[in-house]
Protein backbone atom coordinates (compact mmCIF):
# COMPACT_ATOMS: atom_id res chain seq x y z
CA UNK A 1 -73.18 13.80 102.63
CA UNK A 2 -72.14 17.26 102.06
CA UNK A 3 -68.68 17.32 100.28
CA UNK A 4 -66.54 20.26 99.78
CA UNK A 5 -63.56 19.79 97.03
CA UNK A 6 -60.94 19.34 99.35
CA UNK A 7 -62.44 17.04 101.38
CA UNK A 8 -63.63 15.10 98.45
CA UNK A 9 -60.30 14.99 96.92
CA UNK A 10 -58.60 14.00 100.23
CA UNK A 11 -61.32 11.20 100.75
CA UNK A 12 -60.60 9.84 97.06
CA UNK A 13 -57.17 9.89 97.82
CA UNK A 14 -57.77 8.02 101.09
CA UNK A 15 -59.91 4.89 99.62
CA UNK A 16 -57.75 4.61 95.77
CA UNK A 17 -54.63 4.67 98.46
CA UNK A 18 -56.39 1.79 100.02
CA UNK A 19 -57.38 -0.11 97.02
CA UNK A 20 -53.85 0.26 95.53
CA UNK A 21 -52.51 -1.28 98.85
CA UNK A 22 -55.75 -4.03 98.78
CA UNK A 23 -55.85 -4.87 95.47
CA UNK A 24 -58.50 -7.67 95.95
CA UNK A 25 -60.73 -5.41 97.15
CA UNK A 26 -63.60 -3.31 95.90
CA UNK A 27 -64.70 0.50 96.76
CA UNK A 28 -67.43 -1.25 98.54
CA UNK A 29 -64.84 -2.85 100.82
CA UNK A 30 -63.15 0.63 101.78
CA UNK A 31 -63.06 0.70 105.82
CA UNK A 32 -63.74 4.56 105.41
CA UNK A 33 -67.44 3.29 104.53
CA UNK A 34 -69.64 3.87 108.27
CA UNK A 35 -71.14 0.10 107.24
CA UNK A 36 -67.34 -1.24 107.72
CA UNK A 37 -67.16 1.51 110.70
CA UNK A 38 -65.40 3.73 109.48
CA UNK A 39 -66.61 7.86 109.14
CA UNK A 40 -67.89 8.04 105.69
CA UNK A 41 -71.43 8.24 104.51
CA UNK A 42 -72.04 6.36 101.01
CA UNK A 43 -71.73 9.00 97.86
CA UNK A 44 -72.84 8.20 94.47
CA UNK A 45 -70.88 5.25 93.09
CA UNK A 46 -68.74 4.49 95.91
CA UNK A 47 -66.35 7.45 95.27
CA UNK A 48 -65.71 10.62 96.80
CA UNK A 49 -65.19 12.59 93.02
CA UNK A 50 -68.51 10.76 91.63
CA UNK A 51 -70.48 12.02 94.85
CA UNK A 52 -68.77 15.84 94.30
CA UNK A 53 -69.78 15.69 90.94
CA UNK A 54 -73.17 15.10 91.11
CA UNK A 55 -73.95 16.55 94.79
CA UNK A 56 -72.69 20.34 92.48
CA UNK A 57 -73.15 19.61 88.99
CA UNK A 58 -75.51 16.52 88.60
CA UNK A 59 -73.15 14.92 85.85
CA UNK A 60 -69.80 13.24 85.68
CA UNK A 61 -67.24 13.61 82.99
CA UNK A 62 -65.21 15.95 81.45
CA UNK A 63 -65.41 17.97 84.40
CA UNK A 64 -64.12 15.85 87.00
CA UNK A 65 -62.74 16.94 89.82
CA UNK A 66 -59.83 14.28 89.77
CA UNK A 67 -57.56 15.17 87.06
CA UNK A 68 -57.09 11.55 85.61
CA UNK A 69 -61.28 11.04 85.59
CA UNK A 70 -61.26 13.21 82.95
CA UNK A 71 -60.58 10.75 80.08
CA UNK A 72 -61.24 11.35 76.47
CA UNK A 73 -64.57 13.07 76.80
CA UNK A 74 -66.15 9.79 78.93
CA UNK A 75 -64.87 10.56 82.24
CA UNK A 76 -63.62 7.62 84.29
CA UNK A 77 -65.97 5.26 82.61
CA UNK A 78 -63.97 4.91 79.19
CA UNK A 79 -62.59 1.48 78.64
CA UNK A 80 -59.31 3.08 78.77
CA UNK A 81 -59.03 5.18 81.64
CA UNK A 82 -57.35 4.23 84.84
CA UNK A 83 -60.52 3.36 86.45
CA UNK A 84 -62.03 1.55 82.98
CA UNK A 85 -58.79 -0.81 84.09
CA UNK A 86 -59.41 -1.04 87.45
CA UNK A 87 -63.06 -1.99 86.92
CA UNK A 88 -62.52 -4.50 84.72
CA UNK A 89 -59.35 -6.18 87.35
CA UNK A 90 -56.17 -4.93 84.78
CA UNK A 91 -53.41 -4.04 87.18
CA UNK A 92 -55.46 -3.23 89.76
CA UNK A 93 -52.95 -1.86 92.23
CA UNK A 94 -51.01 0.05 89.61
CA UNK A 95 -54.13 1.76 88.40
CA UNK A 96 -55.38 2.18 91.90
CA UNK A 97 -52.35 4.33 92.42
CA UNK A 98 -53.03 6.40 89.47
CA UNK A 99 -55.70 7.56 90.99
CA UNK A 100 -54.97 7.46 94.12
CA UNK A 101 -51.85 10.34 93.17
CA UNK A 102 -54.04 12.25 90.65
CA UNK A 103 -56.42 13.22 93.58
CA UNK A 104 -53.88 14.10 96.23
CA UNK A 105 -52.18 16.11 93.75
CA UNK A 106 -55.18 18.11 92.74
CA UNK A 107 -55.97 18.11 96.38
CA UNK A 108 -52.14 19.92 97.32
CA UNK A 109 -52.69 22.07 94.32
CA UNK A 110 -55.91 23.16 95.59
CA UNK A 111 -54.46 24.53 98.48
CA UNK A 112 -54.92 21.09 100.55
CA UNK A 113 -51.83 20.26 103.33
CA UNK A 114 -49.36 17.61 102.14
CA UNK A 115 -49.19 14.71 104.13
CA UNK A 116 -46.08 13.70 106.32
């Protein structure tokens, strides 16, 4: 799936929005996915800034194109991060929504239209 960075940003904003509202749910689950029939093709670890990443720059990390991915030199993956949380079910919805708002605000910063 080719992604542009707006449309990856707005698509990580669209399934972190959903897993802050679906908290029992995993990035698997996301009805965006064309397996739950939804529109999506599946990108490199279930998210829309992973499959940017490495579709452009064939790493993860520092680089991120979500603002709050970009944690301590690890990326996402440190135990600390918002996602290191999320992955490990500590305050799922709260750090869902971390997420969720670091991506649409890069996205609007980019240039991207708010939403209504």
């Amino acid at each position: 799936m080719k992604l542009d960075k707006l449309t990856a940003l707005w698509l990580c904003w669209e399934l972190w929005d959903w897993l802050a509202k679906n908290p029992d749910k995993e990035k698997r689950d996301w009805v965006g996915w064309k397996t739950r029939r939804g529109k999506s093709e599946y990108v490199e670890s279930h998210c829309f800034a992973c499959g940017f990443n490495y579709e452009y720059k064939d790493h993860c990390g520092e680089d991120c194109i979500v603002p709050v991915f970009r944690y301590k030199g690890d990326g996402c993956e440190h135990e600390d991060s918002p996602f290191g949380a999320w992955d490990h079910s500590i305050n799922k919805k709260q750090n869902a929504r971390i997420i969720a708002d670091s991506a649409y605000k890069e996205y609007v910063k980019l240039g991207g239209k708010k939403r209504k």
